[in-house]
N, C-alpha and C. Protein backbone atom coordinates (compact mmCIF):
# COMPACT_ATOMS: atom_id res chain seq x y z
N UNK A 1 112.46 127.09 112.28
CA UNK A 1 111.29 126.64 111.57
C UNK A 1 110.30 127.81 111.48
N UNK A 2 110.05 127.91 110.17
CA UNK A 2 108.67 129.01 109.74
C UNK A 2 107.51 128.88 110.95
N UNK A 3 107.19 128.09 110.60
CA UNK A 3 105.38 127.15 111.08
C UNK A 3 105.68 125.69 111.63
N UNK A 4 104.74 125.61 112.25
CA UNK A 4 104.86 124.25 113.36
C UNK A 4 103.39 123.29 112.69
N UNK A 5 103.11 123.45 111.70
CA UNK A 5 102.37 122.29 111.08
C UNK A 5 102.14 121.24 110.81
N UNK A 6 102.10 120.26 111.06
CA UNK A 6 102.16 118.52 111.12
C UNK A 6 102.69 117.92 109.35
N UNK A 7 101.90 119.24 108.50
CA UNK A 7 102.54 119.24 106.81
C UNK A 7 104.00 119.37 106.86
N UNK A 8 104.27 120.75 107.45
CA UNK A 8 105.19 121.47 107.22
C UNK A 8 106.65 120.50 107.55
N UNK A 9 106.11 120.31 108.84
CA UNK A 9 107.01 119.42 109.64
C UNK A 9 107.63 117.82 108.76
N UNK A 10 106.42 117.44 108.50
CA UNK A 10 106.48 116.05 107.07
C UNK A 10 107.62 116.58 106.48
N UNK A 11 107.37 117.73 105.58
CA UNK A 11 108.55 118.01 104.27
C UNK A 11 109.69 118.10 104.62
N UNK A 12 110.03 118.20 105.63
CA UNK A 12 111.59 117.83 106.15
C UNK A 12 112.03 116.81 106.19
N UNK A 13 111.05 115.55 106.55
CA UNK A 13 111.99 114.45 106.30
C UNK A 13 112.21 114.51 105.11
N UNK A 14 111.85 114.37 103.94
CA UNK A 14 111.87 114.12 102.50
C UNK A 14 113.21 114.90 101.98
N UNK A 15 113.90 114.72 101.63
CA UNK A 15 115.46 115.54 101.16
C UNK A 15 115.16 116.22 99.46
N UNK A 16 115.72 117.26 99.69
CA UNK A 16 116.27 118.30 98.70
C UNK A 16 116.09 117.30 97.94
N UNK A 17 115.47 117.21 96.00
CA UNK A 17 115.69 116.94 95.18
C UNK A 17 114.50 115.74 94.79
N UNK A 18 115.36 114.30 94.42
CA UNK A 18 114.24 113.51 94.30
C UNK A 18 114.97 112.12 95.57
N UNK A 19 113.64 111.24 95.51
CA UNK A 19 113.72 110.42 96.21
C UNK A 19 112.61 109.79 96.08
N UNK A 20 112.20 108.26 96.48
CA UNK A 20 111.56 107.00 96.09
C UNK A 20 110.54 107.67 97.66
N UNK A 21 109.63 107.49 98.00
CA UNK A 21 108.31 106.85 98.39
C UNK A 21 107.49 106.38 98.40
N UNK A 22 106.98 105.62 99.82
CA UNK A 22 105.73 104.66 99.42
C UNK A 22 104.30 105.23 99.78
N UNK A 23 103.70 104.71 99.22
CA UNK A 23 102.27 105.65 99.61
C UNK A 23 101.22 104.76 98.58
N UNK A 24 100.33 104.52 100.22
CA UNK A 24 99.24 103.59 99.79
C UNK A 24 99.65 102.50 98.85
N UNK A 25 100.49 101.45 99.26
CA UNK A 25 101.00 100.72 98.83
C UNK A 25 101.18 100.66 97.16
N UNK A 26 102.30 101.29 96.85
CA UNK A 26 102.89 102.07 95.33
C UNK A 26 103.75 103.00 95.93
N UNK A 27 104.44 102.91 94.77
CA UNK A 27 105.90 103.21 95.08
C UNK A 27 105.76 104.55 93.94
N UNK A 28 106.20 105.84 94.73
CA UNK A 28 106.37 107.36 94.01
C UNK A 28 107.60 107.86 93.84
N UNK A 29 108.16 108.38 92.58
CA UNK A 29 109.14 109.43 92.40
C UNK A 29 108.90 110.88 93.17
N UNK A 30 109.40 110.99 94.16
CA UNK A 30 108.81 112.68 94.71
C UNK A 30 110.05 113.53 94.24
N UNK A 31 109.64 114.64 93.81
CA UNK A 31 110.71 115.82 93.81
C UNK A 31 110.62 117.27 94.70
N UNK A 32 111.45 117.45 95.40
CA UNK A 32 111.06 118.30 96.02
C UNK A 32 112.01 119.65 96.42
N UNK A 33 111.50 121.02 95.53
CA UNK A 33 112.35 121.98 95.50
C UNK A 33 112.23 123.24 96.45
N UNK A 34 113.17 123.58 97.42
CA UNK A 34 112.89 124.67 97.96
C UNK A 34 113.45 126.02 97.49
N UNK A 35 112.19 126.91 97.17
CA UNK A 35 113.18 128.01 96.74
C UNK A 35 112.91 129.37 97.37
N UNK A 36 113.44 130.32 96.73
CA UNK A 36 113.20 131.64 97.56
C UNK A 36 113.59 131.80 98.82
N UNK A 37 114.62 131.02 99.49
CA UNK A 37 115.35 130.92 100.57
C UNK A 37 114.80 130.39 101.42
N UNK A 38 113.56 129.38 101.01
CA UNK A 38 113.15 128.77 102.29
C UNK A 38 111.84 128.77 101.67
N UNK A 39 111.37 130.05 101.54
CA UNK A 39 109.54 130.67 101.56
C UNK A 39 108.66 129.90 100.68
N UNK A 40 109.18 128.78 99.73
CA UNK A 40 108.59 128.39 98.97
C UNK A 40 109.35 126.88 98.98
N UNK A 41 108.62 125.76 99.20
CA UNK A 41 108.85 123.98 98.79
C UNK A 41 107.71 123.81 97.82
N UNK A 42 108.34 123.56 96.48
CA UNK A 42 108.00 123.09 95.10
C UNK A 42 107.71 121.16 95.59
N UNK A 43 106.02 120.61 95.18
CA UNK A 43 106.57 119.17 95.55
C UNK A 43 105.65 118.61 94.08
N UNK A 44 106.47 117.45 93.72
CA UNK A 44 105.98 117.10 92.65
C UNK A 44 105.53 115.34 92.49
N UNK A 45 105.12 114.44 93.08
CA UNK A 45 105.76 112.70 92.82
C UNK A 45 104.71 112.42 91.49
N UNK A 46 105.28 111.35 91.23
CA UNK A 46 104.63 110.53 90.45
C UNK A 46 104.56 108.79 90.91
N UNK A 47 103.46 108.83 90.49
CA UNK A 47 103.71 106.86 90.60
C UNK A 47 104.27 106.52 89.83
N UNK A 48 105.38 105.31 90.34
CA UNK A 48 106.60 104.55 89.10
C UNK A 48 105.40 103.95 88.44
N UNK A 49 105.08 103.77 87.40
CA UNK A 49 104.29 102.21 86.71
C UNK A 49 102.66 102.44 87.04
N UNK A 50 102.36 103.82 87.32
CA UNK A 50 100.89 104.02 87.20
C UNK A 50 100.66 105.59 86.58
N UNK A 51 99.62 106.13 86.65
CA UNK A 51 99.09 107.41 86.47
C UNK A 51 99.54 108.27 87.29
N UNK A 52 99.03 107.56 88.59
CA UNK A 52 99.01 108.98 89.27
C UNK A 52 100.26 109.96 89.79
N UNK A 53 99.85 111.00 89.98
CA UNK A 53 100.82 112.29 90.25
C UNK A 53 99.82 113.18 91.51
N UNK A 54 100.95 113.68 92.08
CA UNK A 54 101.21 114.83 93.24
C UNK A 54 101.92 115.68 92.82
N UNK A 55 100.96 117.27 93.21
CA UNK A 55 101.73 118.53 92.70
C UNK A 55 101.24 119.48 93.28
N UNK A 56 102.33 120.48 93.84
CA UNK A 56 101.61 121.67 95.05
C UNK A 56 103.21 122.38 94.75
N UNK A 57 102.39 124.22 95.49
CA UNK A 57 103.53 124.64 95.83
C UNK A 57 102.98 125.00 97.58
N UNK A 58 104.01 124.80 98.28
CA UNK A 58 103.81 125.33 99.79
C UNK A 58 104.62 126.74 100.46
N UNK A 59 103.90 127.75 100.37
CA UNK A 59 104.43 129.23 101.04
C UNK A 59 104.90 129.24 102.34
N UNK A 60 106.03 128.49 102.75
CA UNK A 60 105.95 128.69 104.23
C UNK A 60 106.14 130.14 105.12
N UNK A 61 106.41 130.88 104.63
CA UNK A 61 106.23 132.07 105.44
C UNK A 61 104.93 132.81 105.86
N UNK A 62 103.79 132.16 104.56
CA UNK A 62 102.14 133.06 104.72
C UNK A 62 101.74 132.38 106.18
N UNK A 63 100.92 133.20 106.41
CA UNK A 63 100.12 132.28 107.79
C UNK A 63 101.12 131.64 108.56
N UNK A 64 100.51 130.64 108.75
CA UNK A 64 101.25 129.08 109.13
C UNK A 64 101.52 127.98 108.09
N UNK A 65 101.62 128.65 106.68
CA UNK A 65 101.56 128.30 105.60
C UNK A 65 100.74 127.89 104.94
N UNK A 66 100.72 128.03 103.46
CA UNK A 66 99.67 128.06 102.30
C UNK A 66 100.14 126.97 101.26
N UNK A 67 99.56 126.11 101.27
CA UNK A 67 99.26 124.79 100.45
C UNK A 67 98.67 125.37 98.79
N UNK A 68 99.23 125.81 97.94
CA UNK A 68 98.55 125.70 96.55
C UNK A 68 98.59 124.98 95.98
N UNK A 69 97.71 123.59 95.82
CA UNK A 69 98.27 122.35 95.18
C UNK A 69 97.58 123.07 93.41
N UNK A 70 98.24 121.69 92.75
CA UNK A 70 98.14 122.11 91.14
C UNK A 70 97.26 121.27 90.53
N UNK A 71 95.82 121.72 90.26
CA UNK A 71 94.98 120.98 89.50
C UNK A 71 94.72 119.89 90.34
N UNK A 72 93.93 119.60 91.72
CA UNK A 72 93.85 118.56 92.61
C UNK A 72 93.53 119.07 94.06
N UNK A 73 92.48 118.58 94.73
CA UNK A 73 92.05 118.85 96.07
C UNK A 73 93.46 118.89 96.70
N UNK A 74 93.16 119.71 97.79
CA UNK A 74 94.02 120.04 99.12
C UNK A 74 94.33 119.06 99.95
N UNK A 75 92.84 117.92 99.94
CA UNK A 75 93.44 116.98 100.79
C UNK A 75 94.17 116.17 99.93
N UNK A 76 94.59 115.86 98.75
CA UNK A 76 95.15 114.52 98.10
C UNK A 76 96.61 114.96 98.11
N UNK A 77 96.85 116.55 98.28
CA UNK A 77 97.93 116.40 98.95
C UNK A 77 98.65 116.94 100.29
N UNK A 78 97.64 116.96 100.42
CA UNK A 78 97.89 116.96 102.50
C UNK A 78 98.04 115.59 103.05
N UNK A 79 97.13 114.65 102.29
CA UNK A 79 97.17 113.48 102.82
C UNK A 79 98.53 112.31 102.14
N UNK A 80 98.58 112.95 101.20
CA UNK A 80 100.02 112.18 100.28
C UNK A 80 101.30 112.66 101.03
N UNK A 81 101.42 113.74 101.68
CA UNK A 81 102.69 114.35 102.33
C UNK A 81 102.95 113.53 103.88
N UNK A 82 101.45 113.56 104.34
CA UNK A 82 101.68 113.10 105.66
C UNK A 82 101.31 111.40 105.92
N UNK A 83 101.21 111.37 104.68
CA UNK A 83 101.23 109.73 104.70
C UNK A 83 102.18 108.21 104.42
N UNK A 84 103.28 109.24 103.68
CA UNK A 84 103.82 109.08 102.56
C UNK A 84 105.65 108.54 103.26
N UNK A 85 105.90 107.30 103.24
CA UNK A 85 107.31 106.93 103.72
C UNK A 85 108.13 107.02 102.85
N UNK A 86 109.69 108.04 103.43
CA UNK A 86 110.24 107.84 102.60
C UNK A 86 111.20 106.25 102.44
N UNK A 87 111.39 105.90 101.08
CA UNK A 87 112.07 104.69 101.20
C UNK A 87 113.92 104.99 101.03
N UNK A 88 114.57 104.48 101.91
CA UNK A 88 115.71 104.54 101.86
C UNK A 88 116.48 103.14 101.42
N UNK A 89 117.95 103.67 100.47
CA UNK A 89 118.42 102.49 99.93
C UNK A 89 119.71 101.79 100.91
């Protein structure tokens, strides 16, 4: 493990690609890409049947890692990552 971050640590449960989560009762499409051999998790969800969306890229090698979310406070998705169950079928 890069960093020992309570974020960082979250994005592991969530698997390579896409997958269903719940968050704040609503149900999200998350996608989630790691690239650059690690140094970079691409995360993207959307709400099924609403507006909203989640979008960041996370540097895990800077620091203890660097959160650049896309067009949206830091906490909406700090708090969407570590809040956020994944649902299994």
């Amino acid at each position: 493990m890069m960093n020992d971050t309570p974020f960082y640590n979250k994005l592991h449960i969530f698997p390579e690609g896409v997958c269903e989560v719940w968050y704040q009762n609503r149900r999200y499409l998350l996608r989630k890409n790691t690239q650059l051999k690690g140094k970079l998790i691409k995360i993207y969800a959307e709400e099924l049947g609403g507006n909203d969306f989640i979008s960041g890229n996370y540097y895990v090698s800077l620091s203890n890692g660097i959160l650049k979310p896309c067009e949206m406070p830091h906490e909406k998705v700090i708090r969407f990552i570590l809040e956020a169950q994944l649902l299994t079928a």
